[in-house]
Protein backbone atom coordinates (compact mmCIF):
# COMPACT_ATOMS: atom_id res chain seq x y z
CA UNK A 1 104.08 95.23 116.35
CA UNK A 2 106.75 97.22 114.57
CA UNK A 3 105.55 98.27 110.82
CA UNK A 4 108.02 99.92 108.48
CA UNK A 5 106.17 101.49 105.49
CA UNK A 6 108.89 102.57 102.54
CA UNK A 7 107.30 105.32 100.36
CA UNK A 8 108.40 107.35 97.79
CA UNK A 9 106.84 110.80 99.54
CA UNK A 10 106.26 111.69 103.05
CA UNK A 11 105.08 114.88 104.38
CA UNK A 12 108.46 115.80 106.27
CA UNK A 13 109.71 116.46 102.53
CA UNK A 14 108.28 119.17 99.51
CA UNK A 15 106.99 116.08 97.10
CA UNK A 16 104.08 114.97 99.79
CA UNK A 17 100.53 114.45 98.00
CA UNK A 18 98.10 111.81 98.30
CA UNK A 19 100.00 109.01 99.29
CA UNK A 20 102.06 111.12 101.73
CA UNK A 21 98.47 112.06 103.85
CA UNK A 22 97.36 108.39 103.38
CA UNK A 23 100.87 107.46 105.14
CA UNK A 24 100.35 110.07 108.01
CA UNK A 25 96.52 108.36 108.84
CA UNK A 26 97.68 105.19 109.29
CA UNK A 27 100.66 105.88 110.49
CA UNK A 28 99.18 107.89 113.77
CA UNK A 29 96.30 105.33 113.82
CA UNK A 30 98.85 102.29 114.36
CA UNK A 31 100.85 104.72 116.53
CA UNK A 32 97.58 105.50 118.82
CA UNK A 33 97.16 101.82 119.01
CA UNK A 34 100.49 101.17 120.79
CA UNK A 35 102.43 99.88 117.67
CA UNK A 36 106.04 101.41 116.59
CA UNK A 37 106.04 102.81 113.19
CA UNK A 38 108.95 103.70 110.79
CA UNK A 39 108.33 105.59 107.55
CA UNK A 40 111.42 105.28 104.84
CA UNK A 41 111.28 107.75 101.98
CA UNK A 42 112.84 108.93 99.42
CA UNK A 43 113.81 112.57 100.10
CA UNK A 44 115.19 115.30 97.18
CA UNK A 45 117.14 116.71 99.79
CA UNK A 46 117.80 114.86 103.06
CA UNK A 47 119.58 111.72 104.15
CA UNK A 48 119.44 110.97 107.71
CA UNK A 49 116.91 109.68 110.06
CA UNK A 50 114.32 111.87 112.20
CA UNK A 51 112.24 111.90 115.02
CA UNK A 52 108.87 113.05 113.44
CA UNK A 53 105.92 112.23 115.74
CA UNK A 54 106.55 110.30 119.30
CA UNK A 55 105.85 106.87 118.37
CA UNK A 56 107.18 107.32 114.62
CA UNK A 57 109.99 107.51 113.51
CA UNK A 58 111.29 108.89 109.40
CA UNK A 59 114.38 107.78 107.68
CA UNK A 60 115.51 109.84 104.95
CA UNK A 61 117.19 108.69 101.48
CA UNK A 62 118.49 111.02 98.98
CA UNK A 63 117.49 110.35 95.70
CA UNK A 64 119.70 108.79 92.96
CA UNK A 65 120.72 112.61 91.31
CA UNK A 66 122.77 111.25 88.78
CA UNK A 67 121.53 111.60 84.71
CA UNK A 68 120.92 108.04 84.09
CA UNK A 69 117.88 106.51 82.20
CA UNK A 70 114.73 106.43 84.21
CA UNK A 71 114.54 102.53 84.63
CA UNK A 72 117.36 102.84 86.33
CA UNK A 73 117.05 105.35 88.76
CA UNK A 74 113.92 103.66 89.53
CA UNK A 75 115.79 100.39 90.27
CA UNK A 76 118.69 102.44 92.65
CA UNK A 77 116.39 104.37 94.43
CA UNK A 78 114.74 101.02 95.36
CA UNK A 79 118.14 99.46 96.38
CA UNK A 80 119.13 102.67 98.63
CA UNK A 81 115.58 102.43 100.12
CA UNK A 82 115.50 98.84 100.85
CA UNK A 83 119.43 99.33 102.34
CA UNK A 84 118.08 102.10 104.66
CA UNK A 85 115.24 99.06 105.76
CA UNK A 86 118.23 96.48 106.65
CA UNK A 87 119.84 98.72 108.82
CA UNK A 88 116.79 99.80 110.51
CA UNK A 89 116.01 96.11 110.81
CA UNK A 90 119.43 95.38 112.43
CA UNK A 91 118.17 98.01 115.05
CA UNK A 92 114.55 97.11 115.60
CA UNK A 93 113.41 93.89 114.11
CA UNK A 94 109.83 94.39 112.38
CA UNK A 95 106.78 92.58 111.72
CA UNK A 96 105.81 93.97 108.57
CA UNK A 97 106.80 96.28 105.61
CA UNK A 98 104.26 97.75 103.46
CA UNK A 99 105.52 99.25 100.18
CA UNK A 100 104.24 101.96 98.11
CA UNK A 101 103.49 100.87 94.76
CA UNK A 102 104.72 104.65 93.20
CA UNK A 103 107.98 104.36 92.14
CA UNK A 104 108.48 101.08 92.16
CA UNK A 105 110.47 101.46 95.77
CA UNK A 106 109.57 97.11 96.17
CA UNK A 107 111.92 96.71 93.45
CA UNK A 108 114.38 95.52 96.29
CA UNK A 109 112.02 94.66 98.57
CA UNK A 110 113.63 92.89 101.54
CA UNK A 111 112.45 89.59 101.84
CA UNK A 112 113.08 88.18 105.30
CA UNK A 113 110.10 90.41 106.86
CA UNK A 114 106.38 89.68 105.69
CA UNK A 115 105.58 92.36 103.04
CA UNK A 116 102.67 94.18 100.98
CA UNK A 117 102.22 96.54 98.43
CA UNK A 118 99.77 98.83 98.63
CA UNK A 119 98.57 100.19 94.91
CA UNK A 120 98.77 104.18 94.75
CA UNK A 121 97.70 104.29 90.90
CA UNK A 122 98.18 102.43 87.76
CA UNK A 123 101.36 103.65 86.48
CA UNK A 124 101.02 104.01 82.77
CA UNK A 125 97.26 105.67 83.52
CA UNK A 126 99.33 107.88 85.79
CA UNK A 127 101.66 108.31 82.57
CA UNK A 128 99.61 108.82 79.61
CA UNK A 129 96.15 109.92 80.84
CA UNK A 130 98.07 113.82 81.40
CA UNK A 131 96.97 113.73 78.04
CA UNK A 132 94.03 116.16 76.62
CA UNK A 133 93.89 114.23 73.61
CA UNK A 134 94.60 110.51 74.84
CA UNK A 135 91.61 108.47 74.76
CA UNK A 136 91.19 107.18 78.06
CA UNK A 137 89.21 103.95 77.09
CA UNK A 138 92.68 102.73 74.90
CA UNK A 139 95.76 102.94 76.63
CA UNK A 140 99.31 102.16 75.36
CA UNK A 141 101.27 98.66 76.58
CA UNK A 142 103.62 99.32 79.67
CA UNK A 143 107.24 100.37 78.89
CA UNK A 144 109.96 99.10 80.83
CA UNK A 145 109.34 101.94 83.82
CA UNK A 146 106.14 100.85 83.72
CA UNK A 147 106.83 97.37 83.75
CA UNK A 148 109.46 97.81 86.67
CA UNK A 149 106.50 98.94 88.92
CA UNK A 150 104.71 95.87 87.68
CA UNK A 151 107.87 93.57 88.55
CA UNK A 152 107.91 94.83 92.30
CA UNK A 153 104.02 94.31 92.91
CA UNK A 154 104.38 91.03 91.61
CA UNK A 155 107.24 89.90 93.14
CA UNK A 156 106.04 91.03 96.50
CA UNK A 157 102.93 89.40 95.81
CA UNK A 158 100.65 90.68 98.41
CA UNK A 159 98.76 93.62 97.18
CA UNK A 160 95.87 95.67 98.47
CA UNK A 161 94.42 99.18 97.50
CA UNK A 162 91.60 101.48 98.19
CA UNK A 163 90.16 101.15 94.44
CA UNK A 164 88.16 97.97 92.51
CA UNK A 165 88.79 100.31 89.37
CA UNK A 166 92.95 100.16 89.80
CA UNK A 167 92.81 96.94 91.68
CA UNK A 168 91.10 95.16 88.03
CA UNK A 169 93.69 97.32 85.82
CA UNK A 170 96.67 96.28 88.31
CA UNK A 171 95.53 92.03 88.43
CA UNK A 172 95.59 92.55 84.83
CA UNK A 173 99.33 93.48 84.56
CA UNK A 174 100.67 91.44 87.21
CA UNK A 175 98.52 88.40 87.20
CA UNK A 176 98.08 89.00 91.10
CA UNK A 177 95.02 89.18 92.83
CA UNK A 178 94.62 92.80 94.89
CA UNK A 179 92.39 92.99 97.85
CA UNK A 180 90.58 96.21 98.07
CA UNK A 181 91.03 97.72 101.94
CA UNK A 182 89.70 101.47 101.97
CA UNK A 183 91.88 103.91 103.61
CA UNK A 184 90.94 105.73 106.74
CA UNK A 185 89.94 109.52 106.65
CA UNK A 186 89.87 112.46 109.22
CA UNK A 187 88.01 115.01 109.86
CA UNK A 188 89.84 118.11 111.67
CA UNK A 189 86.97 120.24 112.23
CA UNK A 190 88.73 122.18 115.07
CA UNK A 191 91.63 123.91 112.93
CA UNK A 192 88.74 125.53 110.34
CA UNK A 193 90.35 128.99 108.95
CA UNK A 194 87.37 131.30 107.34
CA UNK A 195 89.27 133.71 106.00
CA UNK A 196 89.94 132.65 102.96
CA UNK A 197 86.35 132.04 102.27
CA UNK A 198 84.60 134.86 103.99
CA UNK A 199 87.41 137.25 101.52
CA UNK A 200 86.78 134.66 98.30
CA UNK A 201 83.97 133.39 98.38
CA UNK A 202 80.93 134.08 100.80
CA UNK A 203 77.64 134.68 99.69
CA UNK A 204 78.35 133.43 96.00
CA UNK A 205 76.72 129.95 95.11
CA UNK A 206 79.81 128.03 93.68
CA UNK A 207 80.56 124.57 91.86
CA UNK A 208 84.26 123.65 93.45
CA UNK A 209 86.98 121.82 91.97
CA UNK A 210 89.43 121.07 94.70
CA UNK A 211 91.65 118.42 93.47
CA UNK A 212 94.88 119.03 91.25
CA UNK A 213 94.16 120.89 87.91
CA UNK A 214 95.24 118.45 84.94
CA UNK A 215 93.35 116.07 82.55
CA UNK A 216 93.84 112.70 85.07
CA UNK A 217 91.55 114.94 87.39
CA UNK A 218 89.08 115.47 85.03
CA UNK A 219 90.07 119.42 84.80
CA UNK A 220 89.28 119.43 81.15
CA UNK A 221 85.89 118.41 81.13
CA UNK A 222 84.64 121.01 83.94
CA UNK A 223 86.43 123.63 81.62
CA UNK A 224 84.36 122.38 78.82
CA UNK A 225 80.87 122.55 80.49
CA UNK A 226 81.28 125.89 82.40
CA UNK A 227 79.33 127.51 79.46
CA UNK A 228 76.47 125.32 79.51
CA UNK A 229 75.84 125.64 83.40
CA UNK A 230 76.66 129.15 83.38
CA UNK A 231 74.26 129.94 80.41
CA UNK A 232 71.39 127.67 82.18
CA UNK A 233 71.75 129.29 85.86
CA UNK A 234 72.66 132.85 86.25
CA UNK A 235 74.17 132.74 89.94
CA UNK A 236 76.87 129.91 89.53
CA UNK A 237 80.25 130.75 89.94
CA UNK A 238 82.98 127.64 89.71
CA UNK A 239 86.12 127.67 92.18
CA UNK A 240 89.20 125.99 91.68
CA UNK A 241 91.41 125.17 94.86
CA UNK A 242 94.46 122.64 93.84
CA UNK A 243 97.90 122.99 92.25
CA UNK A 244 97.99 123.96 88.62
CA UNK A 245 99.45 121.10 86.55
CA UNK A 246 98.94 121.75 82.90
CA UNK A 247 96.84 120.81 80.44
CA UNK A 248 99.12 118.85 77.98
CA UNK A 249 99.10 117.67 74.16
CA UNK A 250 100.93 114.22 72.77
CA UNK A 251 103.03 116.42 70.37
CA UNK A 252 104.27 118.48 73.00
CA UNK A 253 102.29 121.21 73.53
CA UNK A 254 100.78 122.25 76.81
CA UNK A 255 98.99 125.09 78.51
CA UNK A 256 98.46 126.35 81.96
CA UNK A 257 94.67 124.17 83.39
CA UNK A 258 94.02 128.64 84.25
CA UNK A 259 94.77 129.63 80.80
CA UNK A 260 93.24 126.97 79.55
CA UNK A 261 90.26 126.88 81.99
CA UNK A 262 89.08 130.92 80.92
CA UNK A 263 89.94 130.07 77.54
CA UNK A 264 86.95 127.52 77.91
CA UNK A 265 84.76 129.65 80.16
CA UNK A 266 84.49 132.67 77.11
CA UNK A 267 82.24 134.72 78.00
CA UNK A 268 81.78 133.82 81.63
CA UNK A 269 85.40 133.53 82.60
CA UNK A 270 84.35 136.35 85.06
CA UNK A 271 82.84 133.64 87.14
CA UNK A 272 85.76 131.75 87.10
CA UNK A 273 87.73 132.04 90.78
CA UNK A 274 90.85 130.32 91.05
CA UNK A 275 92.49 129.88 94.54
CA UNK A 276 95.62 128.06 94.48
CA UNK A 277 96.52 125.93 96.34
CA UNK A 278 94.90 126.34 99.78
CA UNK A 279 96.12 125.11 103.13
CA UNK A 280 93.75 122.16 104.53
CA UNK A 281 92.56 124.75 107.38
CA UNK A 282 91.29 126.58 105.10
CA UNK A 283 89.54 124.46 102.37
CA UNK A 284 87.42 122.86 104.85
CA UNK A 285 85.44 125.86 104.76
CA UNK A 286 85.46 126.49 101.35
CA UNK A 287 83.98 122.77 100.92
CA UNK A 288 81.16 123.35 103.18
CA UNK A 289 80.07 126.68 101.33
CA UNK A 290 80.33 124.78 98.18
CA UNK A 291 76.71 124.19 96.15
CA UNK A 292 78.23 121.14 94.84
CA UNK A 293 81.72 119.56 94.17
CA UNK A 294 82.69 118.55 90.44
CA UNK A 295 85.24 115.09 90.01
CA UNK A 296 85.10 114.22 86.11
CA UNK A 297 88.65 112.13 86.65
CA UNK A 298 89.55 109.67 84.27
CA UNK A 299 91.20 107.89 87.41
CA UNK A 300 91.31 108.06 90.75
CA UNK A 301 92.35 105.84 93.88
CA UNK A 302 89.72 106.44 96.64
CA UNK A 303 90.25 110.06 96.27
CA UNK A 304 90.34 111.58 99.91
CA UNK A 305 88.55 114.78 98.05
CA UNK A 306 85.51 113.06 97.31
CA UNK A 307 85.45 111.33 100.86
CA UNK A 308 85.87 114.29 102.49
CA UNK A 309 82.91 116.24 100.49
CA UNK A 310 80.76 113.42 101.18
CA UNK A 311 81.58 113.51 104.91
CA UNK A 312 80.84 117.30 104.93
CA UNK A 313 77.45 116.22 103.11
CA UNK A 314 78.40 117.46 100.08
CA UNK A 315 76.67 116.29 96.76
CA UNK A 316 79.97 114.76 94.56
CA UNK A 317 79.88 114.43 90.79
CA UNK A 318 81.93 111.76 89.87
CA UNK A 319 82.80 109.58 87.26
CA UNK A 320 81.99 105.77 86.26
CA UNK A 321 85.11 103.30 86.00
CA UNK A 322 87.04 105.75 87.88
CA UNK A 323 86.87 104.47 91.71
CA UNK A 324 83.80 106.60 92.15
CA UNK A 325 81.27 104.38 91.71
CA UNK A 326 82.57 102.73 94.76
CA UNK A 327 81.49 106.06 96.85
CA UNK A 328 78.23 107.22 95.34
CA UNK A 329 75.13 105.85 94.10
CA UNK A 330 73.94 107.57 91.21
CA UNK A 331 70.87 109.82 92.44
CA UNK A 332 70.94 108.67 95.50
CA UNK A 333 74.23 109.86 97.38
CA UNK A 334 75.38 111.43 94.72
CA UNK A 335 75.76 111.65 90.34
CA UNK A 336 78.07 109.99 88.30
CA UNK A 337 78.38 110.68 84.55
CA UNK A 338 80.61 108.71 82.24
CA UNK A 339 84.58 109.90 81.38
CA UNK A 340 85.40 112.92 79.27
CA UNK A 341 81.62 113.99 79.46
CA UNK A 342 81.13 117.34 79.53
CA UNK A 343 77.48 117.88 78.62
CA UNK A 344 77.07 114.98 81.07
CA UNK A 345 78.82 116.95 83.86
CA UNK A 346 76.58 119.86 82.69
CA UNK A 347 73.16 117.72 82.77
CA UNK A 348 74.50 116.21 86.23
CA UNK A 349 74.57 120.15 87.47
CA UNK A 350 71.12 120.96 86.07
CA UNK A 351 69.40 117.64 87.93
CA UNK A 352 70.68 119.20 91.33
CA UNK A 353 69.81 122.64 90.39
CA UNK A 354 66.34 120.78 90.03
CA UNK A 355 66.06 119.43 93.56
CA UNK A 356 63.95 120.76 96.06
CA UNK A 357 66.01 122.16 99.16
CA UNK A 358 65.01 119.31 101.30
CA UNK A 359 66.30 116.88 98.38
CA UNK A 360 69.50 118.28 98.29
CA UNK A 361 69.92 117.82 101.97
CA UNK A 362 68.51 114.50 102.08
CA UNK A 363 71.04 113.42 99.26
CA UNK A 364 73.63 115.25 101.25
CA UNK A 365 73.08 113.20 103.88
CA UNK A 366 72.65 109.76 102.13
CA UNK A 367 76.73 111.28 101.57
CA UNK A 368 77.48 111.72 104.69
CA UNK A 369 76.59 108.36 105.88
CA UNK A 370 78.41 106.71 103.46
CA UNK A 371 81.85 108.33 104.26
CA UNK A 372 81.17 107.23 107.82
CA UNK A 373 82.52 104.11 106.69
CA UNK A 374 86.20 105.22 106.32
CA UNK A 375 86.16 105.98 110.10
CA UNK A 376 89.81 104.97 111.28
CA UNK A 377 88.55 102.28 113.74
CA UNK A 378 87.33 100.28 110.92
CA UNK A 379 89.86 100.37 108.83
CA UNK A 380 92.31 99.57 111.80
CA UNK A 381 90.43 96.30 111.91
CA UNK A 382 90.74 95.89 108.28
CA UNK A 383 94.82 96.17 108.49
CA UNK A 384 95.72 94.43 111.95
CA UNK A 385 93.83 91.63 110.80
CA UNK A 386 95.46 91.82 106.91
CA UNK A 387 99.03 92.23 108.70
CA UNK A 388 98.20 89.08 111.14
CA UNK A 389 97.07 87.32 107.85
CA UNK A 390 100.69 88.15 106.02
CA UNK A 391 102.52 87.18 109.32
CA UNK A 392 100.76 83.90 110.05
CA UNK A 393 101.20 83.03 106.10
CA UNK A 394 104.93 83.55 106.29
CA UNK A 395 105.29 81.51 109.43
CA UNK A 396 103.46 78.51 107.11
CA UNK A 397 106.04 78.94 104.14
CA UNK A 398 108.64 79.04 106.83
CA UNK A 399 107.67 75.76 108.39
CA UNK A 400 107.07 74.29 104.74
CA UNK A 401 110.28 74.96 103.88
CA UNK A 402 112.53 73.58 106.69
């Protein structure tokens, strides 16, 4: 089977996040499995066609650099995308194209190859929920980006995610129904790098943020309750690894998540330890040394953070309506507190501060069996038999039609 999955970031160029390391899993699982794989993205920089991994293959498209309205460079980065895909196609005929839903590169989708959409976020969540001061239980109608992205999941039709919480919000907008199909996760024990944690971070018992800082991640809210966990338990320190993305106001204002992080902490911002953004060798270790791991988002997408805590038998607090109740039980594998709750996420610290050290690993294990279920050959099952599904349902219309 040939697969040609059209993104709007890949980790060959310097936008790569989430959906980039999603892309590389199942791109090297497919690969392993004897299947050709072609990743088209959009690239700030290149525009030519590379020879990434053996087996898979990237194609490069410059983004649309001219000053035009935002709609519409969403709409000609599609078009260049889905150009790049015909003339890949006249090369190598393929089975299947799955879209990102970022961006809206489906705009164009092509529509003589079986195709899916697979949802990265909800994109006026994505838009608004930046927001310190956006209430995240009333958000505003789509606007015309927004309803773009919308257009191009409906149009293609088929749509899966990782998430029941952005799967509801996205059959809402589009009147399609999403399957939910979790995405596969890795663990690279071998390539563990100590050194930032034995120079950081050894023998302090820390509470670690590792996703992006900004108010969609929940960064606000852990601000908020250092005091209270501080002031109840003398040894806790709180770490931040992830980029620093600003904590922003709807009139315009905004502030740095560190500045306003410390600003929060008051008197114990000198247990506040901020570490940038840190090279996967080297978080690894700085997740297993962690006492717990602290994910107050507002929204997430089967965030590979949480997973990989969970796997490392790490106890996660998370947030209801936000994708993590589809992780952790509450008390059981885990806490989860409800959005923007800071003396929640504080209460949530002080229950596992009150287990015994054989609860805490029991619970930490109740984790680690749960993440056992993203384990890339069952979620290669999952998507050969979703893609065999599209294939077999285009061959009907095909037959219905002549």
């Amino acid at each position: 089977m040939h697969i040609i999955y059209v993104t709007s970031e890949f980790v060959t160029e310097e936008n790569g996040g989430g959906l980039a390391s999603y892309l590389v899993n199942i791109a090297r699982i497919f690969r392993d499995h004897g299947h050709e794989v072609t990743i088209v993205t959009l690239s700030d920089q290149n525009d030519d066609g590379i020879e990434w991994e053996n087996g898979i293959r990237v194609e490069r498209v410059r983004k649309e650099h001219r000053k035009l309205v935002v709609p519409l460079v969403r709409i000609l980065d599609s078009r260049h995308l889905n150009n790049r895909v015909k003339s890949v196609l006249k090369q190598h005929p393929a089975d299947v194209i799955q879209y990102a839903s970022f961006l809206a590169v489906g705009f164009c989708h092509v529509k003589s190859v079986p195709a899916c959409v697979r949802i990265s976020s909800d994109p006026v969540a994505w838009r608004v929920l930046k927001y310190i001061d956006q209430d995240p239980r009333k958000l505003p109608s789509p606007c015309l980006t927004d309803r773009i992205e919308y257009a191009a999941e409906k149009n293609i039709g088929n749509i899966f995610g990782p998430s029941r919480a952005c799967g509801e919000i996205i059959e809402g907008h589009t009147g399609r129904a999403v399957r939910v199909i979790e995405s596969p996760f890795y663990l690279q024990e071998e390539s563990y790098d100590r050194s930032l944690y034995d120079n950081r971070l050894a023998g302090k018992k820390y509470y670690l943020s590792h996703s992006s800082q900004s108010c969609i991640k929940g960064t606000h809210v852990i601000a908020k309750a250092i005091p209270a966990i501080a002031k109840s338990d003398p040894d806790a320190y709180f770490a931040f690894a992830g980029t620093d993305h600003g904590i922003f106001y709807r009139d315009g204002r905004n502030v740095s998540a560190q500045d306003y992080i410390l600003e929060q902490a008051g008197e114990y911002r000198d247990r506040v330890i901020f570490l940038g953004t840190v090279p996967r060798n080297q978080l690894y270790p700085v997740i297993e040394g962690a006492y717990a791991c602290l994910m107050p988002s507002r929204l997430d997408n089967m965030p590979n953070t949480c997973i990989e805590a969970m796997a490392m038998g790490k106890i996660v607090i998370g947030t209801r309506g936000a994708s993590y109740g589809q992780l952790i039980e509450d008390g059981v594998s885990g806490y989860l507190i409800d959005i923007d709750d800071a003396a929640g996420l504080a209460a949530a610290c002080q229950k596992i501060n009150a287990l015994t050290e054989v609860q805490r690993r029991q619970m930490g294990t109740r984790a680690a069996e749960t993440a056992e279920r993203f384990a890339p050959e069952k979620i290669y099952d999952q998507m050969i038999a979703y893609y065999q599904e599209l294939i077999a349902e285009s061959g009907r219309r095909f037959f219905q039609e002549i």
